[in-house]
C-alpha atoms as a PDB file:
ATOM      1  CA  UNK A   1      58.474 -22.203 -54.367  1.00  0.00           C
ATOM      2  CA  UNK A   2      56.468 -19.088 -53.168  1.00  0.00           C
ATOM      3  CA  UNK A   3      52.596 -19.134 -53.666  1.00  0.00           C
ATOM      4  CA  UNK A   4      51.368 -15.376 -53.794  1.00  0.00           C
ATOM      5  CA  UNK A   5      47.792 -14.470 -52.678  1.00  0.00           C
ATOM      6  CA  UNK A   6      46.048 -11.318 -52.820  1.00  0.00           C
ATOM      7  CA  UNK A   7      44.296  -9.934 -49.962  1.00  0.00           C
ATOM      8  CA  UNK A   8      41.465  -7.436 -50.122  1.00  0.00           C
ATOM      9  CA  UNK A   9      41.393  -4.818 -46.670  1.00  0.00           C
ATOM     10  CA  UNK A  10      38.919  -2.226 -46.053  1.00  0.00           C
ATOM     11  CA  UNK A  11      40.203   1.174 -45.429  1.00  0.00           C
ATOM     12  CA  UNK A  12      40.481   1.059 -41.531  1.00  0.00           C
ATOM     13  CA  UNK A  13      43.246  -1.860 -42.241  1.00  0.00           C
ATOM     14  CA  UNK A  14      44.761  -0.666 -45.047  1.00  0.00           C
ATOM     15  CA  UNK A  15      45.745   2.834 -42.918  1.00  0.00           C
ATOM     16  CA  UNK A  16      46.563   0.495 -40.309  1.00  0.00           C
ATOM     17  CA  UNK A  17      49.225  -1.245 -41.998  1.00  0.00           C
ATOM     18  CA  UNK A  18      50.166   2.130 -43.795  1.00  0.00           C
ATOM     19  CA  UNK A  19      50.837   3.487 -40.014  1.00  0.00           C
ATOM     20  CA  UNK A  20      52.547   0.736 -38.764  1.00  0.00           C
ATOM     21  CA  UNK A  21      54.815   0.387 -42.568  1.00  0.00           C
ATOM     22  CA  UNK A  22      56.147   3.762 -41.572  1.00  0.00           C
ATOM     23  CA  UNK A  23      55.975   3.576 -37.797  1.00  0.00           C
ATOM     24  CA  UNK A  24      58.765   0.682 -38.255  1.00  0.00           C
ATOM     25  CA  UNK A  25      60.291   2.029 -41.672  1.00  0.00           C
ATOM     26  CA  UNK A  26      59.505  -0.970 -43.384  1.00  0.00           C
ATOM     27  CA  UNK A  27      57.193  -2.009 -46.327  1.00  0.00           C
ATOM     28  CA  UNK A  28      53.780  -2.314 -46.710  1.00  0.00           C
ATOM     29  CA  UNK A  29      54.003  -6.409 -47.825  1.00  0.00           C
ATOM     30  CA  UNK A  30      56.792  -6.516 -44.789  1.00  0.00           C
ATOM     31  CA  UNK A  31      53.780  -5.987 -42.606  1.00  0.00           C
ATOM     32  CA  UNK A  32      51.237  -7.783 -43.839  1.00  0.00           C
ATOM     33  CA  UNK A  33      53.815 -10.987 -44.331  1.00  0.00           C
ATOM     34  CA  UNK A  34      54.373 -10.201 -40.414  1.00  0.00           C
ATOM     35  CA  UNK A  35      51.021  -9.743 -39.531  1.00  0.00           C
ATOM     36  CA  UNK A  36      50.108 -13.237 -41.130  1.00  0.00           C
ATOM     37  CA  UNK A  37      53.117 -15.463 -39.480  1.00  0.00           C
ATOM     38  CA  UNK A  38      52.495 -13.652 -35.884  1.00  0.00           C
ATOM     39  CA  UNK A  39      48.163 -14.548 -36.678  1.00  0.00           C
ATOM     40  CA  UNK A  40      49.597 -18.173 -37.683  1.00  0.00           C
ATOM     41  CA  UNK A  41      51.651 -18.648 -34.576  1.00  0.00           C
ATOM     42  CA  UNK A  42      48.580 -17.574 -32.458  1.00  0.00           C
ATOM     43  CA  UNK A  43      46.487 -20.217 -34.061  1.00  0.00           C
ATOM     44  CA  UNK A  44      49.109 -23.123 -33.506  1.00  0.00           C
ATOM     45  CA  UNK A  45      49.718 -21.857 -29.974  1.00  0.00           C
ATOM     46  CA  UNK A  46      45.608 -22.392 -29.124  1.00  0.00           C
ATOM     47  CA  UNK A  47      44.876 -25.209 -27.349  1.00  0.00           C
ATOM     48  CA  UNK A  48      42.072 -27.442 -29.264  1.00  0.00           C
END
């Protein structure tokens, strides 16, 4: 089951993810939900 969370940006990363939504032609939430698996796979690719 899904488990939705809200996430607050400030204006410099909310236009970011506006420009990049219609750079790709994609959704705003496709982005974001991109954004968070690529920062995830980043962190699990870091050595400790």
């Amino acid at each position: 089951m899904p488990t939705r969370y809200t996430v607050v940006c400030n204006d410099d990363q909310s236009r970011a993810i506006e420009t990049l939504a219609r750079r790709y032609g994609i959704t705003t939430e496709e982005v974001i939900q991109q954004l968070i698996e690529s920062g995830l796979d980043d962190i699990e690719n870091q050595p400790m």
